[in-house]
C-alpha atoms as a PDB file:
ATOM      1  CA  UNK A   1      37.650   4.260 150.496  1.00  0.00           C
ATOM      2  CA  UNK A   2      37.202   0.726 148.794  1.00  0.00           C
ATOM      3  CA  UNK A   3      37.118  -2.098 150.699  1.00  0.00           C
ATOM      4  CA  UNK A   4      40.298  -3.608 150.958  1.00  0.00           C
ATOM      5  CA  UNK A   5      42.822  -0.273 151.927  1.00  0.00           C
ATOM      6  CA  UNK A   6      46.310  -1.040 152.316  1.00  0.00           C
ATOM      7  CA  UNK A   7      49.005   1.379 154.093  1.00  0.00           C
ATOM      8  CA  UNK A   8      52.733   1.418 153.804  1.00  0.00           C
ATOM      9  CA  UNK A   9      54.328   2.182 156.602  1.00  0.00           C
ATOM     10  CA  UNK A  10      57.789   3.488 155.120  1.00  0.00           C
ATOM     11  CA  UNK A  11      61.171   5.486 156.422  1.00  0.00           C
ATOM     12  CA  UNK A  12      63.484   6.044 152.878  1.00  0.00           C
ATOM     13  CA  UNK A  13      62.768   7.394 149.887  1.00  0.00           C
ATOM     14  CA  UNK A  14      63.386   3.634 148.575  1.00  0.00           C
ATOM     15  CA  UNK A  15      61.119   2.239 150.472  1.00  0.00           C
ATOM     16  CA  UNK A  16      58.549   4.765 149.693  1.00  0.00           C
ATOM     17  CA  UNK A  17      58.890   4.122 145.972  1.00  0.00           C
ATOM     18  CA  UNK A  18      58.664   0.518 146.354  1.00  0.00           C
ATOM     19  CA  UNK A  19      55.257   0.577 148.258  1.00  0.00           C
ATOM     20  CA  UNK A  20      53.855   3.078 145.723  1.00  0.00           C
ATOM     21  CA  UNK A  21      54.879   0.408 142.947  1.00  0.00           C
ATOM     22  CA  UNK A  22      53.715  -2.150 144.718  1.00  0.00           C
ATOM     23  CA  UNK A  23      49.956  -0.960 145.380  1.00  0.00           C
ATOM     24  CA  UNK A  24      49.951   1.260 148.667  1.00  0.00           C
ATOM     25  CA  UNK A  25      47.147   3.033 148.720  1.00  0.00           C
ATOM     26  CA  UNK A  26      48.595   5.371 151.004  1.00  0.00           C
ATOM     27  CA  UNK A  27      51.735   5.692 153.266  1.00  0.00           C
ATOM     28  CA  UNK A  28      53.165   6.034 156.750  1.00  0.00           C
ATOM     29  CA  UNK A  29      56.438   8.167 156.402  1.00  0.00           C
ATOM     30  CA  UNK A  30      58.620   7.888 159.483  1.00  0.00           C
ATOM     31  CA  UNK A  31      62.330   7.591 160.420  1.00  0.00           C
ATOM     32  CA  UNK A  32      64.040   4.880 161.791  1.00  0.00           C
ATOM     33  CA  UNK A  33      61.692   2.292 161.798  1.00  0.00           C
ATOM     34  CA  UNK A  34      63.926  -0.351 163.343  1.00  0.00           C
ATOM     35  CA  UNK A  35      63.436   0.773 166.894  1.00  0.00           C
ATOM     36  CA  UNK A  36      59.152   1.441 166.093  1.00  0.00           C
ATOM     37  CA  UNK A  37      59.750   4.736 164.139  1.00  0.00           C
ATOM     38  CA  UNK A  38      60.344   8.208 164.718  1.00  0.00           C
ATOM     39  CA  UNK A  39      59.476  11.484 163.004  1.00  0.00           C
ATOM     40  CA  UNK A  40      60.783  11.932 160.054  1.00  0.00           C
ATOM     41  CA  UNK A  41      62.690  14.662 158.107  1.00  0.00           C
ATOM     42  CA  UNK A  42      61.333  17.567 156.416  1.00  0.00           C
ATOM     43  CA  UNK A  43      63.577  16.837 153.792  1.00  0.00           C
ATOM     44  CA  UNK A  44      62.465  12.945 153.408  1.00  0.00           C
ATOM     45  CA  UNK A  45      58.846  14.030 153.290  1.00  0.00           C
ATOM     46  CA  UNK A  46      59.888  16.490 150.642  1.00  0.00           C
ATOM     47  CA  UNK A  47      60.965  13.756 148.365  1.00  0.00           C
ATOM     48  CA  UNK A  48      57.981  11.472 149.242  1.00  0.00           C
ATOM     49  CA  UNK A  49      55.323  14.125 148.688  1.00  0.00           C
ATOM     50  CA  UNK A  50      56.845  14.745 144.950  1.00  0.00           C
ATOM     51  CA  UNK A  51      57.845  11.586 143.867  1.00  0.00           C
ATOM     52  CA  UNK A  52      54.573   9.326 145.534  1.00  0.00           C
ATOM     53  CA  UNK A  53      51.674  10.248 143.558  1.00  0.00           C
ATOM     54  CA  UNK A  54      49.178   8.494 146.881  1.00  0.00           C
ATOM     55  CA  UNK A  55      48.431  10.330 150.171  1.00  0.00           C
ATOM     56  CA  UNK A  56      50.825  10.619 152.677  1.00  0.00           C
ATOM     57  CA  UNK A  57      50.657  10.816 156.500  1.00  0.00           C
ATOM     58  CA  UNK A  58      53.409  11.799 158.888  1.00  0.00           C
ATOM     59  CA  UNK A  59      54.653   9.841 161.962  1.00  0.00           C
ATOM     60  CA  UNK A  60      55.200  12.687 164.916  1.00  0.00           C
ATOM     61  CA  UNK A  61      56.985  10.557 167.450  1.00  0.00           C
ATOM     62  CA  UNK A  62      60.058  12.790 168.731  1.00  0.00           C
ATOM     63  CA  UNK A  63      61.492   9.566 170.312  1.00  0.00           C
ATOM     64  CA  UNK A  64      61.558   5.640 170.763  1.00  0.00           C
ATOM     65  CA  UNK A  65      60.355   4.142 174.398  1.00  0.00           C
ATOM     66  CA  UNK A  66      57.188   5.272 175.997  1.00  0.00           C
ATOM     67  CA  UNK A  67      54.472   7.806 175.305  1.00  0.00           C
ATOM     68  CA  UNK A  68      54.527   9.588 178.172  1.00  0.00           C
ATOM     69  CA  UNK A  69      55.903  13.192 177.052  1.00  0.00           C
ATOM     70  CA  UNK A  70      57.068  16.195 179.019  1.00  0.00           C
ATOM     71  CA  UNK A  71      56.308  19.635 177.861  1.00  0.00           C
ATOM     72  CA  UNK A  72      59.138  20.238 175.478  1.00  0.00           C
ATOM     73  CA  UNK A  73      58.654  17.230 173.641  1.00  0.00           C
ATOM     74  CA  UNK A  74      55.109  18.085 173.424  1.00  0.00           C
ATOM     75  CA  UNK A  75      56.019  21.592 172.063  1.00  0.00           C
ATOM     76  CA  UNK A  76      58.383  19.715 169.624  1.00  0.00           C
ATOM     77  CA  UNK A  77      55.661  17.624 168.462  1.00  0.00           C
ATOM     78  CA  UNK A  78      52.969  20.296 168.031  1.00  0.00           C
ATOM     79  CA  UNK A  79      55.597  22.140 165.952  1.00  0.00           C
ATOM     80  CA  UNK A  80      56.216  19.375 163.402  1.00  0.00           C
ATOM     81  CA  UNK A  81      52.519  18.647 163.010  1.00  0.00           C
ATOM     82  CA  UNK A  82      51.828  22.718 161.967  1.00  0.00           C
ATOM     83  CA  UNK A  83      55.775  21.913 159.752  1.00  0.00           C
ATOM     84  CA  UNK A  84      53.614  19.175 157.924  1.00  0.00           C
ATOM     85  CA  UNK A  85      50.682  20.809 157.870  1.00  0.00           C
ATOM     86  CA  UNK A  86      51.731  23.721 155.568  1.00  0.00           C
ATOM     87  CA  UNK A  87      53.893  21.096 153.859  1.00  0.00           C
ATOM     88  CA  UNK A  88      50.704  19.144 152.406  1.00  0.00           C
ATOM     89  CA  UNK A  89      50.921  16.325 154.152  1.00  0.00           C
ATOM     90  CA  UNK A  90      47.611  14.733 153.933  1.00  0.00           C
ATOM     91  CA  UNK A  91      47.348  13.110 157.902  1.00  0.00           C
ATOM     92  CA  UNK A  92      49.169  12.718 160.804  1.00  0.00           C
ATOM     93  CA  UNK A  93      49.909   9.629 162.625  1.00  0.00           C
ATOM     94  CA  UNK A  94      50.713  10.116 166.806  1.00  0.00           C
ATOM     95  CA  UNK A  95      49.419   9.410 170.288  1.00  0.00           C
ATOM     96  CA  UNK A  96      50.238  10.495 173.883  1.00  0.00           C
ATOM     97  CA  UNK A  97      49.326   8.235 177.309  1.00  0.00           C
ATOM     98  CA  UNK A  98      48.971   9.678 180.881  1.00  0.00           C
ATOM     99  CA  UNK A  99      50.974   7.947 183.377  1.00  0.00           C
ATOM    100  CA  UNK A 100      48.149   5.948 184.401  1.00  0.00           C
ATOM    101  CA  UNK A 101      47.768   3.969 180.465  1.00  0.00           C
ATOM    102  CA  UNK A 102      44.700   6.332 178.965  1.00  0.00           C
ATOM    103  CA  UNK A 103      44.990   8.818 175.992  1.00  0.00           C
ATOM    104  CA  UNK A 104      46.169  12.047 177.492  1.00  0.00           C
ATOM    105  CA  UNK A 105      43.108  13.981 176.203  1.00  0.00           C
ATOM    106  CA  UNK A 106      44.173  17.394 176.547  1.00  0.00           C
ATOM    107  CA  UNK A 107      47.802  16.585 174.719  1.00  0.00           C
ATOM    108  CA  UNK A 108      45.848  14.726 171.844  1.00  0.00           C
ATOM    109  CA  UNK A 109      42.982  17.591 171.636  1.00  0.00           C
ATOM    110  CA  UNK A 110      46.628  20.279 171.593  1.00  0.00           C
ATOM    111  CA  UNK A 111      47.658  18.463 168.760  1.00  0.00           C
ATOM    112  CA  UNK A 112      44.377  17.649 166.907  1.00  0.00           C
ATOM    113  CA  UNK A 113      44.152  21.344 166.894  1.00  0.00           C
ATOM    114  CA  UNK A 114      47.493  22.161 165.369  1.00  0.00           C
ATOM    115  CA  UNK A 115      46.528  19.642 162.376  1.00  0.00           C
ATOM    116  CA  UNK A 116      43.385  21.199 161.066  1.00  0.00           C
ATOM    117  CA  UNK A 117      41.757  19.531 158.568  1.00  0.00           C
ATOM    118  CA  UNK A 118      44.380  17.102 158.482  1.00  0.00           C
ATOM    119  CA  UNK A 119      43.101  13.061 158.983  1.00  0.00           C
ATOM    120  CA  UNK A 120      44.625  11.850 162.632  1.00  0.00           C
ATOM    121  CA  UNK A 121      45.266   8.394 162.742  1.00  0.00           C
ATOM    122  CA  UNK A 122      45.984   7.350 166.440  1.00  0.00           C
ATOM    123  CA  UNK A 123      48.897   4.642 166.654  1.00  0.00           C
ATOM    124  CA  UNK A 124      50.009   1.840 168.244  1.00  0.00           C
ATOM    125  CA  UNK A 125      50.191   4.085 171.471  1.00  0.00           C
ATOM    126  CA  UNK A 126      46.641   2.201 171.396  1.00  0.00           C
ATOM    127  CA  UNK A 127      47.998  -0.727 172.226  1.00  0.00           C
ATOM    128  CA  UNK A 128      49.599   0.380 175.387  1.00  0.00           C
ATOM    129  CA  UNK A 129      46.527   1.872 177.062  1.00  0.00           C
ATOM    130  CA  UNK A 130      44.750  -0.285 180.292  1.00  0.00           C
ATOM    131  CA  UNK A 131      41.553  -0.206 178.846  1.00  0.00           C
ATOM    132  CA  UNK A 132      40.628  -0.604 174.772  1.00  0.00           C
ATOM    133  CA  UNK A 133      36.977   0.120 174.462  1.00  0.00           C
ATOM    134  CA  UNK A 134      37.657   2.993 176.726  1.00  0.00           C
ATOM    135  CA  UNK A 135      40.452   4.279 174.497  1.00  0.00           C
ATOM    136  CA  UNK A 136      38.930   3.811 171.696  1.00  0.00           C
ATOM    137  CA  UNK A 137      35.502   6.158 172.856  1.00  0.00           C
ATOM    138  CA  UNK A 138      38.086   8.793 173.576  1.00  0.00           C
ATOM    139  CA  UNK A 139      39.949   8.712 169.915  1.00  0.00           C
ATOM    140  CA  UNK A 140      36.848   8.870 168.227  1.00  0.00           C
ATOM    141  CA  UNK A 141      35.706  11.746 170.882  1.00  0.00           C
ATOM    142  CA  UNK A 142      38.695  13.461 169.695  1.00  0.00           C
ATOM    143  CA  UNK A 143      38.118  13.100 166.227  1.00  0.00           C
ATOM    144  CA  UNK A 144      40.450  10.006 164.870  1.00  0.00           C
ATOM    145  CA  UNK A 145      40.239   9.049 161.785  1.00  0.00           C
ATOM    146  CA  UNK A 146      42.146   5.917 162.138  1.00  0.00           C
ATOM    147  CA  UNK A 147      43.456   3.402 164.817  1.00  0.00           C
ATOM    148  CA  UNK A 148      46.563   1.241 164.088  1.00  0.00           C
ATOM    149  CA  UNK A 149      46.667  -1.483 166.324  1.00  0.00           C
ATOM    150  CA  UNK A 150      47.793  -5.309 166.776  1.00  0.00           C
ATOM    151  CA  UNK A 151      44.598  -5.971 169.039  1.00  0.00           C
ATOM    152  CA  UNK A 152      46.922  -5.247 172.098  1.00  0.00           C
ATOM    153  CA  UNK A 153      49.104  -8.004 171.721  1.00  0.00           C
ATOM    154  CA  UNK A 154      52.125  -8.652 169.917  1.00  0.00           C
ATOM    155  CA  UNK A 155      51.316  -9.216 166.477  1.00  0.00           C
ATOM    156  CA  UNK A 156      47.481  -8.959 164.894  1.00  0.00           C
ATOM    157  CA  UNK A 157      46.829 -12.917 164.879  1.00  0.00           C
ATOM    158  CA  UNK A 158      47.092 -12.916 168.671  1.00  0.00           C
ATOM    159  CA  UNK A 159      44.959 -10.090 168.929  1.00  0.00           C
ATOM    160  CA  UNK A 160      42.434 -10.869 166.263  1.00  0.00           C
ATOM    161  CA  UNK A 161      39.992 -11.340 168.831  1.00  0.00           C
ATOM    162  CA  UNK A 162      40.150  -7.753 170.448  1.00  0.00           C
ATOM    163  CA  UNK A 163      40.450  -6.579 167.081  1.00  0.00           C
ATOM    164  CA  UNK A 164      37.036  -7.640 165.941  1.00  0.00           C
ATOM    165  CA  UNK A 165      35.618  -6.570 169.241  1.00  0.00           C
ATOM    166  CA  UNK A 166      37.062  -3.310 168.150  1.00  0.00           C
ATOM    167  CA  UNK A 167      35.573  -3.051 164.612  1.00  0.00           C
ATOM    168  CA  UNK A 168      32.088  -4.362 165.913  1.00  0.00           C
ATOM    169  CA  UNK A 169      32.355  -1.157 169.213  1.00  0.00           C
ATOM    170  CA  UNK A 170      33.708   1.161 166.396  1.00  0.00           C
ATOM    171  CA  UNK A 171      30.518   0.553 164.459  1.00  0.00           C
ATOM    172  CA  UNK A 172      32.038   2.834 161.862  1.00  0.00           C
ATOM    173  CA  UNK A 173      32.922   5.877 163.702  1.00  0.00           C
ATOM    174  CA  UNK A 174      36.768   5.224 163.390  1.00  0.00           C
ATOM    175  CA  UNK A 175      38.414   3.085 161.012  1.00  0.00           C
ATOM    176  CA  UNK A 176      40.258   0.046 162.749  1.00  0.00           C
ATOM    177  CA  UNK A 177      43.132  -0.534 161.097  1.00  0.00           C
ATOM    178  CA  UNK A 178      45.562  -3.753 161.875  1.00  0.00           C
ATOM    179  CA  UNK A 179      49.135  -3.473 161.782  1.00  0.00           C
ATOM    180  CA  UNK A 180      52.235  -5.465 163.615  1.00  0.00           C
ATOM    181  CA  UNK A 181      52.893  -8.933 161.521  1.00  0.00           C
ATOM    182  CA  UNK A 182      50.541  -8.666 158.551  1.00  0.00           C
ATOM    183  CA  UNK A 183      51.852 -10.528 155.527  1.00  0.00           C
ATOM    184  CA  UNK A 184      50.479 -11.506 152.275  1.00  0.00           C
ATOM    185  CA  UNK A 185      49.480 -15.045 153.670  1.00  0.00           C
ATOM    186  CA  UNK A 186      47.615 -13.865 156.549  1.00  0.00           C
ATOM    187  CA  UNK A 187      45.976 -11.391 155.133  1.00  0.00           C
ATOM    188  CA  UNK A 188      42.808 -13.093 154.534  1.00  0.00           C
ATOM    189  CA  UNK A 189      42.385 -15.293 157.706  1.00  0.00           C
ATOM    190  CA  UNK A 190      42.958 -11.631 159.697  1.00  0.00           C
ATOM    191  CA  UNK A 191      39.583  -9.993 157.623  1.00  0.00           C
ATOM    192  CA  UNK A 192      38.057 -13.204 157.968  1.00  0.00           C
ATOM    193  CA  UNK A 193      38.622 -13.731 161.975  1.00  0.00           C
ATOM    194  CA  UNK A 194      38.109  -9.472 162.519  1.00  0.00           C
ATOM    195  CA  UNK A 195      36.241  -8.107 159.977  1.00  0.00           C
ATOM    196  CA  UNK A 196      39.272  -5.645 159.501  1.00  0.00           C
ATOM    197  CA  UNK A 197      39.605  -4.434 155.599  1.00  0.00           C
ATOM    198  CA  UNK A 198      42.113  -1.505 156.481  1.00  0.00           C
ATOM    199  CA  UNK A 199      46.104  -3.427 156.747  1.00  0.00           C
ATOM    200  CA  UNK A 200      49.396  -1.577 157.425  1.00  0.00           C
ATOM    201  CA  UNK A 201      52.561  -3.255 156.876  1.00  0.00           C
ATOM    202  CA  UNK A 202      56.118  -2.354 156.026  1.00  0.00           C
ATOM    203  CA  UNK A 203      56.662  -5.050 153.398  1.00  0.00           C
ATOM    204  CA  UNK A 204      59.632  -5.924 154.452  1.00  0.00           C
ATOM    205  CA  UNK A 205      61.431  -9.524 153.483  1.00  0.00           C
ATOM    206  CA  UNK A 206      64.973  -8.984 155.147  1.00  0.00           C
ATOM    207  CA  UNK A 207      67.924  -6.726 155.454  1.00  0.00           C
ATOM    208  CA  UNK A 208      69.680  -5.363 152.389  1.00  0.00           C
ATOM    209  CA  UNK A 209      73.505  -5.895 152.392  1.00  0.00           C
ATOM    210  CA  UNK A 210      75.370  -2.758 152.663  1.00  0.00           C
ATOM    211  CA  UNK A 211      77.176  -1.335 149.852  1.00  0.00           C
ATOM    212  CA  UNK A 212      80.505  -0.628 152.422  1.00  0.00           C
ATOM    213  CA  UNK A 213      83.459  -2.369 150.838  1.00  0.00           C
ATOM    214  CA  UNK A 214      85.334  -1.484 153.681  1.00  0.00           C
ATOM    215  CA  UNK A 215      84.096  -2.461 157.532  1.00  0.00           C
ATOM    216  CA  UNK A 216      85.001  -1.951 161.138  1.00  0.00           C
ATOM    217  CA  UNK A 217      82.670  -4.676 162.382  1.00  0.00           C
ATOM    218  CA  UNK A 218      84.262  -3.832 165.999  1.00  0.00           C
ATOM    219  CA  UNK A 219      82.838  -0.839 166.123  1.00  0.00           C
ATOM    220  CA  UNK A 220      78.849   0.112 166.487  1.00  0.00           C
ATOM    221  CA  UNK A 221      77.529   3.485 166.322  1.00  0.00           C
ATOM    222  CA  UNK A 222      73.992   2.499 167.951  1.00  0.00           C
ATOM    223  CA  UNK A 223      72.344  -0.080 169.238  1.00  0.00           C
ATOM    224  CA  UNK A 224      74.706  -3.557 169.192  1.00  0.00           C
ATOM    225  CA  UNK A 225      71.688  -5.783 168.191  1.00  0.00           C
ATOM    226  CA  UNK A 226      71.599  -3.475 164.891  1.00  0.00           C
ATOM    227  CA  UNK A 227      73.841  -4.475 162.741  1.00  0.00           C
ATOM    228  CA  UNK A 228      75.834  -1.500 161.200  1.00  0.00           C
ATOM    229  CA  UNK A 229      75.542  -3.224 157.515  1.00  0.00           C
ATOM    230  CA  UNK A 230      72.193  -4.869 157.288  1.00  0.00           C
ATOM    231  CA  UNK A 231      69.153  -1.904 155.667  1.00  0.00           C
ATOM    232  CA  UNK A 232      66.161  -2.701 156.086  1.00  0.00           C
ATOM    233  CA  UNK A 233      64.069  -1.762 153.170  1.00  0.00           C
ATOM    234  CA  UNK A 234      60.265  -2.070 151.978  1.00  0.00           C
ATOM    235  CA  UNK A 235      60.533  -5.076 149.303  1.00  0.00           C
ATOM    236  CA  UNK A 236      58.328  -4.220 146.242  1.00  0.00           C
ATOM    237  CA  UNK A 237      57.352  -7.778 145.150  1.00  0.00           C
ATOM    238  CA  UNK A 238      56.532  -8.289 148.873  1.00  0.00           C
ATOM    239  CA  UNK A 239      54.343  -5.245 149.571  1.00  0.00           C
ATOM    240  CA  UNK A 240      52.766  -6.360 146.188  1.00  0.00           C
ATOM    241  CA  UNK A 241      51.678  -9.968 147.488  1.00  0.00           C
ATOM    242  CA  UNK A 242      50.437  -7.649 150.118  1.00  0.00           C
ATOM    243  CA  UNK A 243      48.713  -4.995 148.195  1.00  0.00           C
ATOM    244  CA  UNK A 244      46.760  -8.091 146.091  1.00  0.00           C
ATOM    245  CA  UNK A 245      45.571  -9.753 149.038  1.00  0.00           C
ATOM    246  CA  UNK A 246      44.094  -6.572 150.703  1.00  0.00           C
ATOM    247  CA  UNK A 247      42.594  -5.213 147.512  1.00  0.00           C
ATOM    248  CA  UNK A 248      41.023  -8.725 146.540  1.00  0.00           C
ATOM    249  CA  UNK A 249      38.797  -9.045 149.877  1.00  0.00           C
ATOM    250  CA  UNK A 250      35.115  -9.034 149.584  1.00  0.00           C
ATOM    251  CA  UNK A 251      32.762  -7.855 152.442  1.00  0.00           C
ATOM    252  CA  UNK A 252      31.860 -10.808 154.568  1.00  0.00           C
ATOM    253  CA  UNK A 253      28.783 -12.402 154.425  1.00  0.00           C
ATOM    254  CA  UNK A 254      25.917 -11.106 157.278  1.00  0.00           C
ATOM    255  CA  UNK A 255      25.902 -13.210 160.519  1.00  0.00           C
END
């Protein structure tokens, strides 16, 4: 991997392309990433996978809100990992808490085993656990690749501090990688203040107007703080102020 690695975190085939044009040097392919993302289609990752000529890992999230899951969601996510699996997806992206805020161990090590020699990068599930250095020993006991997380708080400048705590404890067993508010003019004071070289980001500048001529504005067919005619999209010349930024870092010098 070269230093600066950046990672598009994507739910259309539009957005997909746009990241890929703009520098990703790999992407996150979920669905509806408005309400944090959710496993996507076979049918999306079809498209992705042909037309996206950079690896591509799979959100398995069978729902928004917590990630506590019973047994038939679990069943529904080990399923879609073995679907993606023998689809060629390169890596999966997931993670499953106890009640009591740890990584549910067995679940994870359930699912770890359905991937196979597929990279696991554990989420932002990360940033809901009680206790950060201990989750993080237990993703890299289960074989992580990857952690995506904002430092525990609610975007990565807040939690820059917990994020270099993380990189230094990680010591290069798992690859910390920040997501949750990284732009192309933060970029740099993140690696500085963290150390981090691995950024996620969607990209995104603002909604895209709808191409409906005609509307029922009265009417909403899912959440009412959603409006029905704003898409959110991955923005190419965005992602690419991004993608510049990440890939021109240089390692920092030695304390």
């Amino acid at each position: 991997m070269q230093y600066g690695f950046i990672e598009g975190c994507v739910d259309s085939h539009a957005s997909a392309l746009a990241a890929c044009r703009g520098g990703a040097d790999r992407l996150e392919l979920c669905a509806n990433l408005s309400i944090g993302g959710t496993t996507p289609s076979l049918g999306l990752f079809r498209q992705v996978r042909r037309d996206c000529p950079v690896p591509v890992n799979v959100l398995i999230r069978p729902r928004f809100g917590d990630f506590l899951y019973d047994p038939a969601e679990l069943e529904e996510m080990e399923d879609c990992v073995r679907r993606f699996r023998d689809l060629g997806a390169d890596g999966v992206v997931l993670g499953v808490l106890t009640p009591e805020g740890r990584l549910d161990q067995g679940a994870m090590a359930r699912l770890a085993e359905a991937a196979g020699n597929m990279e696991i990068t554990l989420h932002r599930a990360f940033d809901m656990t009680r206790d950060p250095l201990e989750a993080l020993e237990a993703a890299i006991a289960l074989g992580c690749r990857t952690i995506l997380t904002s430092g525990q708080e609610q975007d990565v400048l807040a939690g820059a501090e917990t994020l270099r705590t993380l990189r230094q404890r990680a010591a290069g067993r798992v690859e910390i990688m920040a997501g949750c508010g990284v732009r192309a003019g933060n970029i740099r004071d993140i690696h500085t203040r963290t150390g981090v070289r691995v950024f996620h980001t969607s990209g995104r500048r603002g909604p895209v107007e709808s191409g409906m001529v005609y509307r029922r504005a009265e009417v909403s067919m899912g959440l009412p703080s959603l409006p029905e005619y704003e898409l959110w999209r991955t923005d190419e010349a965005e992602f690419r102020a991004c993608a510049e930024a990440v890939h021109a870092l240089a390692p920092l010098p030695q304390a």
